[in-house]
PDB file of N, CA and C in Angstrom:
ATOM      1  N   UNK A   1      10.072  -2.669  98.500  1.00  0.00           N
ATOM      2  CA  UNK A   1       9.179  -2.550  97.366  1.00  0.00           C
ATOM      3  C   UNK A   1       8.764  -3.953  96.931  1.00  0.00           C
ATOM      4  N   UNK A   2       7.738  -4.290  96.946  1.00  0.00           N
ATOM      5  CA  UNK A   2       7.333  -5.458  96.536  1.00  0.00           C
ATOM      6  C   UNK A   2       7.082  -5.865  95.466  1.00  0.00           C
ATOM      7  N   UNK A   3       6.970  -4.748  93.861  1.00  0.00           N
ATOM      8  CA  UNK A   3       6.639  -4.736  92.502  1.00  0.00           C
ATOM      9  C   UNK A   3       6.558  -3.973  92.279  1.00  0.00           C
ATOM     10  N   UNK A   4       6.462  -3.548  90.562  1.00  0.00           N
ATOM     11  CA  UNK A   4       6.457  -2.319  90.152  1.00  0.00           C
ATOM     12  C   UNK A   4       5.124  -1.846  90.113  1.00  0.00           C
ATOM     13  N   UNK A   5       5.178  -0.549  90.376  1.00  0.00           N
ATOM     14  CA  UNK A   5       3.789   0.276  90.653  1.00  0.00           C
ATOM     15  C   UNK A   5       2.959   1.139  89.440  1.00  0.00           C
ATOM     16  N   UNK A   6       4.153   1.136  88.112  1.00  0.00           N
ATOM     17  CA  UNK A   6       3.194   1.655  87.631  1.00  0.00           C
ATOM     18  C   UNK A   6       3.716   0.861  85.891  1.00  0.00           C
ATOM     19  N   UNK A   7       2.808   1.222  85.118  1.00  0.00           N
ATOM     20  CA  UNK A   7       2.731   0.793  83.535  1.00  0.00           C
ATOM     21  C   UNK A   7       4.313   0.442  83.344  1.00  0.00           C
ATOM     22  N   UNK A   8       5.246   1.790  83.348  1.00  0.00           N
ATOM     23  CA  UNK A   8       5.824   2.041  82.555  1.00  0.00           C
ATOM     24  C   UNK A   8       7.480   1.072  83.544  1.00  0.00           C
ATOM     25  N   UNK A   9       7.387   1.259  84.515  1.00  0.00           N
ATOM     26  CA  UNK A   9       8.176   0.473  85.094  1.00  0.00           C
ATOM     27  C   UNK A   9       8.434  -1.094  85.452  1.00  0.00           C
ATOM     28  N   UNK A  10       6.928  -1.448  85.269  1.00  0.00           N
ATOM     29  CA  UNK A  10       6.581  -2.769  84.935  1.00  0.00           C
ATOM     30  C   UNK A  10       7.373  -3.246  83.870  1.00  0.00           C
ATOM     31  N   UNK A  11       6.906  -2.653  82.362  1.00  0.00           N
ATOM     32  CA  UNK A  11       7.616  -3.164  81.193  1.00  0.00           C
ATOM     33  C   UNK A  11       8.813  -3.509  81.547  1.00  0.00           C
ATOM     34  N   UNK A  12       9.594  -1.965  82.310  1.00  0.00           N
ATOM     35  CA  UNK A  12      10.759  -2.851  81.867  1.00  0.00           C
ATOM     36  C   UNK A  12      11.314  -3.377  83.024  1.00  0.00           C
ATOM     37  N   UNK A  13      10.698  -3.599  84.374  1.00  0.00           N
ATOM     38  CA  UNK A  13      11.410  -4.763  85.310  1.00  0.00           C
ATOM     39  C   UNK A  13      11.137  -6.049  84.470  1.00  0.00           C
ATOM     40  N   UNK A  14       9.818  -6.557  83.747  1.00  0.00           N
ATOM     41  CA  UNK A  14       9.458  -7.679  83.171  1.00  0.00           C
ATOM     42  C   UNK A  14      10.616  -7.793  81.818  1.00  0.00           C
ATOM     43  N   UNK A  15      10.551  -7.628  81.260  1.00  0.00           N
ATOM     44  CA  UNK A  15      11.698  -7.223  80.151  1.00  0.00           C
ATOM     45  C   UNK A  15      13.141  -7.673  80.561  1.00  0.00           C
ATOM     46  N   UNK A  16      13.682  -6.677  81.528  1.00  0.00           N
ATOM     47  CA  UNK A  16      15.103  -6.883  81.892  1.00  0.00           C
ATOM     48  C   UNK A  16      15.087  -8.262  82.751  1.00  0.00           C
ATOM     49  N   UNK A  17      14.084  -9.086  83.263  1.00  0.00           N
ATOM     50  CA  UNK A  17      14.093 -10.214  83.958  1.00  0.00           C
ATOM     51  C   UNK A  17      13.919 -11.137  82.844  1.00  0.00           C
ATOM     52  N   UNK A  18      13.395 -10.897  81.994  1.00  0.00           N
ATOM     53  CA  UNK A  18      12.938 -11.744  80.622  1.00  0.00           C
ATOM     54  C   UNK A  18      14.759 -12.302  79.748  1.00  0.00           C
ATOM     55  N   UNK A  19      15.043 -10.949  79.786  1.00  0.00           N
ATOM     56  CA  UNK A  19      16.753 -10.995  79.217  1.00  0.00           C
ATOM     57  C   UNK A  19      17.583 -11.601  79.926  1.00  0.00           C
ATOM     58  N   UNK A  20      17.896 -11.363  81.018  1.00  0.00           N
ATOM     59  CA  UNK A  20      18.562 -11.616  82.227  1.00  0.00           C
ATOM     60  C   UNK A  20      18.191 -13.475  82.525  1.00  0.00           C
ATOM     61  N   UNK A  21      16.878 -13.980  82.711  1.00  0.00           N
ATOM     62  CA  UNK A  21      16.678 -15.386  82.882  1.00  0.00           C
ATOM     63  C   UNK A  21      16.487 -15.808  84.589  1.00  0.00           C
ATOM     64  N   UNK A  22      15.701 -14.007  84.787  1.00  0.00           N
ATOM     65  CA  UNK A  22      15.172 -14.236  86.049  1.00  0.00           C
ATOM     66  C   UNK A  22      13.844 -14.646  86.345  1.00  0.00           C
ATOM     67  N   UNK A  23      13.496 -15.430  85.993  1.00  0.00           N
ATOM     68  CA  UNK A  23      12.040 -15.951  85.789  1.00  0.00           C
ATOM     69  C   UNK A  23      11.937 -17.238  86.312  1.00  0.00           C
ATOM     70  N   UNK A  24      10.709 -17.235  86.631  1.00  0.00           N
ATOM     71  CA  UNK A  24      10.291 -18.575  87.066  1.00  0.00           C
ATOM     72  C   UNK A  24       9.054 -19.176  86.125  1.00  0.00           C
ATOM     73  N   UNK A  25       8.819 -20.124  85.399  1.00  0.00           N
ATOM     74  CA  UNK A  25       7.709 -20.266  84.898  1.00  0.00           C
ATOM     75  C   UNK A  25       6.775 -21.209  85.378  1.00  0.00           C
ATOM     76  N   UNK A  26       6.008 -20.721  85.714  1.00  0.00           N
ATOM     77  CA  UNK A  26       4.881 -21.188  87.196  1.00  0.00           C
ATOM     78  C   UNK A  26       4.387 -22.439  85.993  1.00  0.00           C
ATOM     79  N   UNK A  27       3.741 -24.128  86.294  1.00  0.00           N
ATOM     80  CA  UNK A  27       3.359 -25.066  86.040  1.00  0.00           C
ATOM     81  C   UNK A  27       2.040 -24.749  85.500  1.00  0.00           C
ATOM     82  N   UNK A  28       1.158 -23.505  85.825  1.00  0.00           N
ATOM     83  CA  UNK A  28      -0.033 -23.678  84.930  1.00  0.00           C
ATOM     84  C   UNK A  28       0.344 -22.831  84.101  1.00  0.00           C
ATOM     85  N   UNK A  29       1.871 -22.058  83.889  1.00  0.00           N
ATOM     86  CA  UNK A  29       2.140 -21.391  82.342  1.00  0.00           C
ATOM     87  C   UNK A  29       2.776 -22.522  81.694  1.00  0.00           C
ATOM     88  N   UNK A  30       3.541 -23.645  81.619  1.00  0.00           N
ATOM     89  CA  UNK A  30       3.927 -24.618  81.050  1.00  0.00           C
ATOM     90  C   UNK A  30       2.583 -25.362  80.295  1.00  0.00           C
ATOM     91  N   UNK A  31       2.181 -25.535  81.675  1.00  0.00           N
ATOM     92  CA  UNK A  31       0.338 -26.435  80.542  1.00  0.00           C
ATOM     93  C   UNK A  31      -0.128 -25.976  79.681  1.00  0.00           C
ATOM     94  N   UNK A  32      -0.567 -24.236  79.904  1.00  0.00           N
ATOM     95  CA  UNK A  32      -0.806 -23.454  79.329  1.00  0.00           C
ATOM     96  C   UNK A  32      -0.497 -23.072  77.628  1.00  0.00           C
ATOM     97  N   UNK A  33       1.071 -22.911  77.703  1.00  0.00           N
ATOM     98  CA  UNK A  33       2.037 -23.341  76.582  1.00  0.00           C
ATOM     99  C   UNK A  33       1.872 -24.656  75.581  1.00  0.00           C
ATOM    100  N   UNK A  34       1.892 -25.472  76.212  1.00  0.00           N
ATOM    101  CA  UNK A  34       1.160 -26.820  75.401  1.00  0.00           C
ATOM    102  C   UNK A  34      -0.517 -26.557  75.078  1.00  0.00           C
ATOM    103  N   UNK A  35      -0.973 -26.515  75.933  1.00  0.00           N
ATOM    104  CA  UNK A  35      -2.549 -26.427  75.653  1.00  0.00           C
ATOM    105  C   UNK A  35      -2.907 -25.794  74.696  1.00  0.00           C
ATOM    106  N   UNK A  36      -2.360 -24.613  74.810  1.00  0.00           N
ATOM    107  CA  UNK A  36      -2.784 -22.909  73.848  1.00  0.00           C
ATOM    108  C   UNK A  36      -1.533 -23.027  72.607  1.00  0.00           C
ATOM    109  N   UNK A  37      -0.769 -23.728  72.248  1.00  0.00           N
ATOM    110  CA  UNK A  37       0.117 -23.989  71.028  1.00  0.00           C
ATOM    111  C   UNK A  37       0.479 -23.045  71.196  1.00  0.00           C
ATOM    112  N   UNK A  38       1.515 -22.221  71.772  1.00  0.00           N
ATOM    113  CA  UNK A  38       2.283 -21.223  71.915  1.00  0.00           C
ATOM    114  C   UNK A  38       3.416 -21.771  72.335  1.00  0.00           C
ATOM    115  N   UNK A  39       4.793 -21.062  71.915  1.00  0.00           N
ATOM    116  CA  UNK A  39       6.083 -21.617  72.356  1.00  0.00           C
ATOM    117  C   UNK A  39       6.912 -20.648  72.951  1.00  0.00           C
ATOM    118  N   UNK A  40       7.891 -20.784  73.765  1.00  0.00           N
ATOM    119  CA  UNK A  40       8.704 -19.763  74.507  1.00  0.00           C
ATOM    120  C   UNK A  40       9.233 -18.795  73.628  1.00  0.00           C
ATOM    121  N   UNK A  41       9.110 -18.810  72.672  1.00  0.00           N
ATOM    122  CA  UNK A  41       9.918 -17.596  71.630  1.00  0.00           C
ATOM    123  C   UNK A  41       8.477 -17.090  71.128  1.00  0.00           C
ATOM    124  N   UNK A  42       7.529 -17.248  71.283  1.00  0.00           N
ATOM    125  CA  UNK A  42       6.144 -16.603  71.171  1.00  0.00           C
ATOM    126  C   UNK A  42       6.072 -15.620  72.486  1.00  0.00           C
ATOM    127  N   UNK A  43       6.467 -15.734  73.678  1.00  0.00           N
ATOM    128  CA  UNK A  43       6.141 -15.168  74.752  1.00  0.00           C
ATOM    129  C   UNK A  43       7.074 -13.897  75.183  1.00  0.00           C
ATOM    130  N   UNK A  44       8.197 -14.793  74.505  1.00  0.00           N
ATOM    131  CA  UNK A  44      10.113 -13.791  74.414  1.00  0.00           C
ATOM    132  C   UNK A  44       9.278 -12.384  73.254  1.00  0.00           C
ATOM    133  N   UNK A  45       8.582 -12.459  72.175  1.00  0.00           N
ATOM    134  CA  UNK A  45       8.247 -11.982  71.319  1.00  0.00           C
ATOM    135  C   UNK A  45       7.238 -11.173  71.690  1.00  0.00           C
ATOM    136  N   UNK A  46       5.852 -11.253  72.293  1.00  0.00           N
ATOM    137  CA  UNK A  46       5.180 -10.538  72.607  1.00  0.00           C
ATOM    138  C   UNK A  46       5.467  -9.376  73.966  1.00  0.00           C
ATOM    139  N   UNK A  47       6.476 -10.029  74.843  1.00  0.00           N
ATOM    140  CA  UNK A  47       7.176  -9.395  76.281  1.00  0.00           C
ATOM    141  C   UNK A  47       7.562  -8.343  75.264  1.00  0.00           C
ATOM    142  N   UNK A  48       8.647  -8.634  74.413  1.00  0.00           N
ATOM    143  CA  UNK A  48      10.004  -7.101  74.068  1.00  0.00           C
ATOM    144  C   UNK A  48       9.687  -6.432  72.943  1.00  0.00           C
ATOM    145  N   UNK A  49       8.087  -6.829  72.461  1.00  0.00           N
ATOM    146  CA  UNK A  49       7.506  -5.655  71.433  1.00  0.00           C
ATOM    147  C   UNK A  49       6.581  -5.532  71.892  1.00  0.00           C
ATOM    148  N   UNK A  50       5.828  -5.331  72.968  1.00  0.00           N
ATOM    149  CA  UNK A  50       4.530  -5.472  73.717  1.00  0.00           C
ATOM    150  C   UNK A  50       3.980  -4.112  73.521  1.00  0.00           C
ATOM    151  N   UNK A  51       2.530  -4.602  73.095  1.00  0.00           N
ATOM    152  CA  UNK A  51       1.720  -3.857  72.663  1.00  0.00           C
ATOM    153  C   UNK A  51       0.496  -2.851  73.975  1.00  0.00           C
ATOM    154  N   UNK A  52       0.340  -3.494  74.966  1.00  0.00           N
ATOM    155  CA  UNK A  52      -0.545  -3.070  75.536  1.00  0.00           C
ATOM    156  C   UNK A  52       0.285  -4.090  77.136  1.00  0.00           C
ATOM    157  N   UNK A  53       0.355  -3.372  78.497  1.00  0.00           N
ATOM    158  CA  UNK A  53       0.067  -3.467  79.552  1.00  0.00           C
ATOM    159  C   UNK A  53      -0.559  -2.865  80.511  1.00  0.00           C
ATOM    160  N   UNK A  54      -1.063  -3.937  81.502  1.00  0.00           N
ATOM    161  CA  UNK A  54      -2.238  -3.539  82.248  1.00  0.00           C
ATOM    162  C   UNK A  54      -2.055  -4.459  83.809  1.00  0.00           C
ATOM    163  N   UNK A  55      -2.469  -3.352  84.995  1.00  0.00           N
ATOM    164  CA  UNK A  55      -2.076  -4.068  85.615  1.00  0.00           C
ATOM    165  C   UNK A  55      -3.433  -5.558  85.952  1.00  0.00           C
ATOM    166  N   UNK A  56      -3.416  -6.240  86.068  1.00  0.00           N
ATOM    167  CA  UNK A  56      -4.012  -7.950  86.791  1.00  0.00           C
ATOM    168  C   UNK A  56      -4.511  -7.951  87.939  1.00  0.00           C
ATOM    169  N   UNK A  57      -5.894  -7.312  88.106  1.00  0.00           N
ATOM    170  CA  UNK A  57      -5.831  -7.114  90.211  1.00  0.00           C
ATOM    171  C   UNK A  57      -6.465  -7.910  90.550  1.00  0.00           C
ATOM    172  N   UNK A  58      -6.963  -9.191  89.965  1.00  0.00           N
ATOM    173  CA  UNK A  58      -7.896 -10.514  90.178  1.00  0.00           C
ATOM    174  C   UNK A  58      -7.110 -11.022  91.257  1.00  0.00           C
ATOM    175  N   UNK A  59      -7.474 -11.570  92.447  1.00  0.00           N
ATOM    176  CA  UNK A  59      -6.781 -12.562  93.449  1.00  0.00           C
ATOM    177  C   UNK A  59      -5.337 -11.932  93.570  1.00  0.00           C
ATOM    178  N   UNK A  60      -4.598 -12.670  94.301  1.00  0.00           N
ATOM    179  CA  UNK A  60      -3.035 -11.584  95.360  1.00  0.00           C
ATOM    180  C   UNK A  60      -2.701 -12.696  94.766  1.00  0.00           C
ATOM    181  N   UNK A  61      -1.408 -11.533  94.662  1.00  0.00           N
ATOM    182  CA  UNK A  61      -0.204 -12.463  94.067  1.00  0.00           C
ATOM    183  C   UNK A  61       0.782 -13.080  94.893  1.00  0.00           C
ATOM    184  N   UNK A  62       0.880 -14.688  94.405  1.00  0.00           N
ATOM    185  CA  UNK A  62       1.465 -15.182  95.494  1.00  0.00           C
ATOM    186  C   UNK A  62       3.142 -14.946  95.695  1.00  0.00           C
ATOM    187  N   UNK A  63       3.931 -14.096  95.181  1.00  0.00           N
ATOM    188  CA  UNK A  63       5.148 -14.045  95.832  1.00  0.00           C
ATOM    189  C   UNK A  63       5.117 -12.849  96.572  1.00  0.00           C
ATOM    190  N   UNK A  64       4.272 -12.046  96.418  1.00  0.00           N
ATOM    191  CA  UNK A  64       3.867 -10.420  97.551  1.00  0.00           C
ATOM    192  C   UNK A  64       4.485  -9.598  96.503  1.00  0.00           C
ATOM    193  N   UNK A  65       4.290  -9.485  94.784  1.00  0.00           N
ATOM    194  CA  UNK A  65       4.365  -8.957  93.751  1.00  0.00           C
ATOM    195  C   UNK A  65       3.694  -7.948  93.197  1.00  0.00           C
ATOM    196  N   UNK A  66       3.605  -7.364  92.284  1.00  0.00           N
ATOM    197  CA  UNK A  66       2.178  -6.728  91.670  1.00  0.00           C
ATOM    198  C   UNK A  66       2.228  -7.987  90.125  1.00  0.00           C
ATOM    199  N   UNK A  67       1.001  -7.963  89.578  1.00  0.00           N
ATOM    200  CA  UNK A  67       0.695  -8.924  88.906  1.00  0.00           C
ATOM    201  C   UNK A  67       0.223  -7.669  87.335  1.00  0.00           C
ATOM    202  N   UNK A  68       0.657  -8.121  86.086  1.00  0.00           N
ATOM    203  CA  UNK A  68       0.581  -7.637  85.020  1.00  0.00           C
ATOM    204  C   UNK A  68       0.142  -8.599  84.074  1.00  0.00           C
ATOM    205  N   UNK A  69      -0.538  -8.149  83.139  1.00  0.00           N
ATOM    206  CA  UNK A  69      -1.122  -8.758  81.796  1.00  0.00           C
ATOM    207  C   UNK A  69      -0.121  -7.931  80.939  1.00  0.00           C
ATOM    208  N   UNK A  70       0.447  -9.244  79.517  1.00  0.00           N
ATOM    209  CA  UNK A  70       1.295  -8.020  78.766  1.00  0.00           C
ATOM    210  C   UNK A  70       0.376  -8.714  77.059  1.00  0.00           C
ATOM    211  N   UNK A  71       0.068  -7.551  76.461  1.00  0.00           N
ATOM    212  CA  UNK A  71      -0.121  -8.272  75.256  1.00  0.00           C
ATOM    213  C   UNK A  71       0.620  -8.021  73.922  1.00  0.00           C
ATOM    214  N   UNK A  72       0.901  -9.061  72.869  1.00  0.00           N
ATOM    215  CA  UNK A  72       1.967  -8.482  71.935  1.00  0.00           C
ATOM    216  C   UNK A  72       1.184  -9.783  71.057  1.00  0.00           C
ATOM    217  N   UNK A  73       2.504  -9.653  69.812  1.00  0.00           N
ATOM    218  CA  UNK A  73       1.776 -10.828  69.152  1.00  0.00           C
ATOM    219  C   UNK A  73       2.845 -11.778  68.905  1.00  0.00           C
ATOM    220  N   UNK A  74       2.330 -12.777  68.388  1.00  0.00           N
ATOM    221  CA  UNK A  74       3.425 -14.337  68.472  1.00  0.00           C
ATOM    222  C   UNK A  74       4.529 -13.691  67.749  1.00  0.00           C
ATOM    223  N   UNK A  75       5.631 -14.546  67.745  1.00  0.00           N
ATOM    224  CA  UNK A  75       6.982 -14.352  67.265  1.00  0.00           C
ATOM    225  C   UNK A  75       6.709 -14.221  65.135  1.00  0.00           C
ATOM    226  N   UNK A  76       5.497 -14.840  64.891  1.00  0.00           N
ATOM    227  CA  UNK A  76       5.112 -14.871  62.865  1.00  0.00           C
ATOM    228  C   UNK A  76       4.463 -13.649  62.935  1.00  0.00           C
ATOM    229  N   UNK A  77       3.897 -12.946  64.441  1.00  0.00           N
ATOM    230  CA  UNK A  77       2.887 -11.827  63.926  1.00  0.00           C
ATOM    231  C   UNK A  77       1.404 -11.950  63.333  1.00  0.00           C
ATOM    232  N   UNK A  78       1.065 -13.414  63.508  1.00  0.00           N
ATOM    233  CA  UNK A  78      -0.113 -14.110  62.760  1.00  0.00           C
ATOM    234  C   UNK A  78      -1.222 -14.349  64.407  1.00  0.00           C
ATOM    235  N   UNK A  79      -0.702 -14.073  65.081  1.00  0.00           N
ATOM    236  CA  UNK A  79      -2.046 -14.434  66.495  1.00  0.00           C
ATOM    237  C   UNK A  79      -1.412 -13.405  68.325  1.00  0.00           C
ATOM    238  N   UNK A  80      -2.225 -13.105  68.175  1.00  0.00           N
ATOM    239  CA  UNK A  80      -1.842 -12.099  69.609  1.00  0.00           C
ATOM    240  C   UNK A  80      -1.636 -13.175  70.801  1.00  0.00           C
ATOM    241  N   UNK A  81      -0.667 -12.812  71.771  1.00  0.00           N
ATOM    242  CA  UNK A  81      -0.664 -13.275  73.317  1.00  0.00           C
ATOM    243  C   UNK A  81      -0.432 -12.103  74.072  1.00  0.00           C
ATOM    244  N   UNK A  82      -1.373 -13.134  75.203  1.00  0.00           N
ATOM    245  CA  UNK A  82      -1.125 -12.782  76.318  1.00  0.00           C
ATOM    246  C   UNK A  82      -0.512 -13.254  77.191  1.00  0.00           C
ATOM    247  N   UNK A  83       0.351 -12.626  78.036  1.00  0.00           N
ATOM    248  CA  UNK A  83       0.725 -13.597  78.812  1.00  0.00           C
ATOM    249  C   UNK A  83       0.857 -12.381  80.635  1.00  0.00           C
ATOM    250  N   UNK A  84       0.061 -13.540  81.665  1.00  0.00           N
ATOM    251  CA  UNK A  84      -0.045 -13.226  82.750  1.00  0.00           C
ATOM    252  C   UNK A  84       1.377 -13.438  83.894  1.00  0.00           C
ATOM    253  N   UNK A  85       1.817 -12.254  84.417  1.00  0.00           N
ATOM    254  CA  UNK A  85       3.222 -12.326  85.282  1.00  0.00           C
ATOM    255  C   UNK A  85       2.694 -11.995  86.854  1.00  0.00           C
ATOM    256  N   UNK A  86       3.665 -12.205  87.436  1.00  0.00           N
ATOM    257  CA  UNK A  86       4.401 -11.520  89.009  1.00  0.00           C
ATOM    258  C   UNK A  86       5.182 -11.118  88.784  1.00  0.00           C
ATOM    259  N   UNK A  87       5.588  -9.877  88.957  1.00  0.00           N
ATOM    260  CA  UNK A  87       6.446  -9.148  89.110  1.00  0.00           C
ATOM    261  C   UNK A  87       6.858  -8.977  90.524  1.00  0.00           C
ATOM    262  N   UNK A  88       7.853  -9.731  91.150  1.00  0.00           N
ATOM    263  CA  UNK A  88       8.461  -9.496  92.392  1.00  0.00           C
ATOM    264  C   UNK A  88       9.656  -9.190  92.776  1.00  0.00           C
ATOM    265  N   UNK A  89      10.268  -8.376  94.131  1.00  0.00           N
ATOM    266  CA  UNK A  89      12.225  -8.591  95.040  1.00  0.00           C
ATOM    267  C   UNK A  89      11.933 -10.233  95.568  1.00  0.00           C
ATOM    268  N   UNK A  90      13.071 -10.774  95.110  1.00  0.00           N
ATOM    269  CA  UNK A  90      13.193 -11.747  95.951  1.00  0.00           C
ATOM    270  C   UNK A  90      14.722 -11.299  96.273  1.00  0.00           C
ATOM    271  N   UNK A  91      15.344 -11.698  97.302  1.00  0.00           N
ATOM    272  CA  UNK A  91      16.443 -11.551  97.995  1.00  0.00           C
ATOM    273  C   UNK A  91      17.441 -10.558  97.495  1.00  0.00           C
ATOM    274  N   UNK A  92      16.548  -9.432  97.134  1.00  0.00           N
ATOM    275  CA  UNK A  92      16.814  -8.160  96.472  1.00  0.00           C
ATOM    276  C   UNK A  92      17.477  -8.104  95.261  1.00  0.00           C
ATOM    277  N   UNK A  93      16.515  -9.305  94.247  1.00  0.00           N
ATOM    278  CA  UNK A  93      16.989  -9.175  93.053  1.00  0.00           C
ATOM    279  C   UNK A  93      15.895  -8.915  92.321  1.00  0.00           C
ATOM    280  N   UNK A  94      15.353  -8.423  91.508  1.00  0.00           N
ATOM    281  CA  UNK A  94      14.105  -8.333  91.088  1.00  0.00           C
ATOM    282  C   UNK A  94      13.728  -9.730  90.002  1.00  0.00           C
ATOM    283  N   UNK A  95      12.982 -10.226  90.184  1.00  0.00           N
ATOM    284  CA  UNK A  95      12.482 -11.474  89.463  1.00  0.00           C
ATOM    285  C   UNK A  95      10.793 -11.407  88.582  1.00  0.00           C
ATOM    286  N   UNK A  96      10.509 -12.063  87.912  1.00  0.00           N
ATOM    287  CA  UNK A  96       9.081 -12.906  87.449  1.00  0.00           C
ATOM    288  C   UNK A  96       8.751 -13.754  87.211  1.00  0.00           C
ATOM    289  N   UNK A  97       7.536 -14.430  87.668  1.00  0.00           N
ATOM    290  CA  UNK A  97       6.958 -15.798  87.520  1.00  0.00           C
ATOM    291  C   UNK A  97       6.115 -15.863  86.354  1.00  0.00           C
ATOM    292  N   UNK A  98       6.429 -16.378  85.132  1.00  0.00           N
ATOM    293  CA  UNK A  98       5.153 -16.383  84.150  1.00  0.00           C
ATOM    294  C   UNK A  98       4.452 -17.374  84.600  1.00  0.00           C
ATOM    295  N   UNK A  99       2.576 -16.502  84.303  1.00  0.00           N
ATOM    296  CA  UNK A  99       2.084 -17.570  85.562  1.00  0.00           C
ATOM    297  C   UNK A  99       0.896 -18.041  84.175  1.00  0.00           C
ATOM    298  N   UNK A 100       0.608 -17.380  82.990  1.00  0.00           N
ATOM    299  CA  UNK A 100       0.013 -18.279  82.412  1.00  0.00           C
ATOM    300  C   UNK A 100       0.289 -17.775  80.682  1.00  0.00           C
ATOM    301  N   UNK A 101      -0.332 -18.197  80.228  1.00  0.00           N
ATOM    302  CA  UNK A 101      -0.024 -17.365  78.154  1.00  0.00           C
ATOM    303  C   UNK A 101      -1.827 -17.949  77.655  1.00  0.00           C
ATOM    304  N   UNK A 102      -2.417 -17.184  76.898  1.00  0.00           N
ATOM    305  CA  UNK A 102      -3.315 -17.233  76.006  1.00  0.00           C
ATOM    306  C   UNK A 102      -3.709 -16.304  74.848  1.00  0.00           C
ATOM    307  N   UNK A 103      -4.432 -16.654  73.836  1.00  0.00           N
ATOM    308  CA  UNK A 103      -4.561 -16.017  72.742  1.00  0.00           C
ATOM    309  C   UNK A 103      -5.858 -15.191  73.331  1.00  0.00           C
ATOM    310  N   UNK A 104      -5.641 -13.975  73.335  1.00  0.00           N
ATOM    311  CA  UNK A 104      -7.287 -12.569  74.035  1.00  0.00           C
ATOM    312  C   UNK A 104      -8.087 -12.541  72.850  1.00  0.00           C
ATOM    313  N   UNK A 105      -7.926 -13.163  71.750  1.00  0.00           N
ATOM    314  CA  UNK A 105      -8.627 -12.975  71.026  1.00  0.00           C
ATOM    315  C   UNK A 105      -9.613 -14.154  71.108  1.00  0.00           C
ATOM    316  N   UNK A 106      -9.377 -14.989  71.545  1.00  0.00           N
ATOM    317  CA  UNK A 106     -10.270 -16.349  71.439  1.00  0.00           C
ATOM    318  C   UNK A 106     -10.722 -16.989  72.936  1.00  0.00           C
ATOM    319  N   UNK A 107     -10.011 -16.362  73.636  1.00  0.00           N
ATOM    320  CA  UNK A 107     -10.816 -17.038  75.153  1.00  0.00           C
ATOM    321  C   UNK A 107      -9.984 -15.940  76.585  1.00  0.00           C
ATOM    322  N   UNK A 108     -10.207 -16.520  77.441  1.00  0.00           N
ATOM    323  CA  UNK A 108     -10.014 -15.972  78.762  1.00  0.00           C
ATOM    324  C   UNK A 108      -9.034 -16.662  79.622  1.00  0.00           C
ATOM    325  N   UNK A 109      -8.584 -16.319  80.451  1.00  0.00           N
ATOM    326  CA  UNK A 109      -7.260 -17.017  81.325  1.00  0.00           C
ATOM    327  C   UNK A 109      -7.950 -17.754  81.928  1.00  0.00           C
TER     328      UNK A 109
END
């Protein structure tokens, strides 16, 4: 299985990898994070009360994943994120790469 296939299983492979500290956070979600003034407890916050997911079918995902958009709102509740994943098995553990974070209300990934 290469990722989760549907809404509801997504959440929570992303979730239980979120808790767990199976993640990888890909270098254009770090920039991203600085750029877009969002902080890791903004992203922890929108993942485990998440309001809306969807799956991401723009370009293949590079670990051979399925790719998800999750949206929730910052950790004050004062500005929505998004934040773009991979959901992948790596050496049959299930993992995610956060691959970017932005506010959907004000611009585009």
């Amino acid at each position: 299985m290469a990722g989760p296939h549907t809404k509801e299983e997504a959440l929570r492979w992303i979730q239980d990898c979120l808790r767990d500290g199976r993640y990888i956070p890909a270098m254009h979600f770090q920039e991203r994070l600085i750029e877009r003034d969002f902080i890791m407890a903004d992203v922890r916050h929108a993942i485990e009360n998440s309001e809306s997911i969807e799956p991401y079918v723009r370009g293949e995902a590079v670990n051979g994943g399925t790719a998800w958009r999750i949206i929730g709102q910052n950790v004050d509740g004062h500005r929505s994120v998004a934040v773009g994943i991979e959901a992948f098995d790596h050496k049959r553990r299930r993992r995610i790469c956060l691959c970017t974070v932005f506010d959907p209300t004000k611009e585009k990934p």
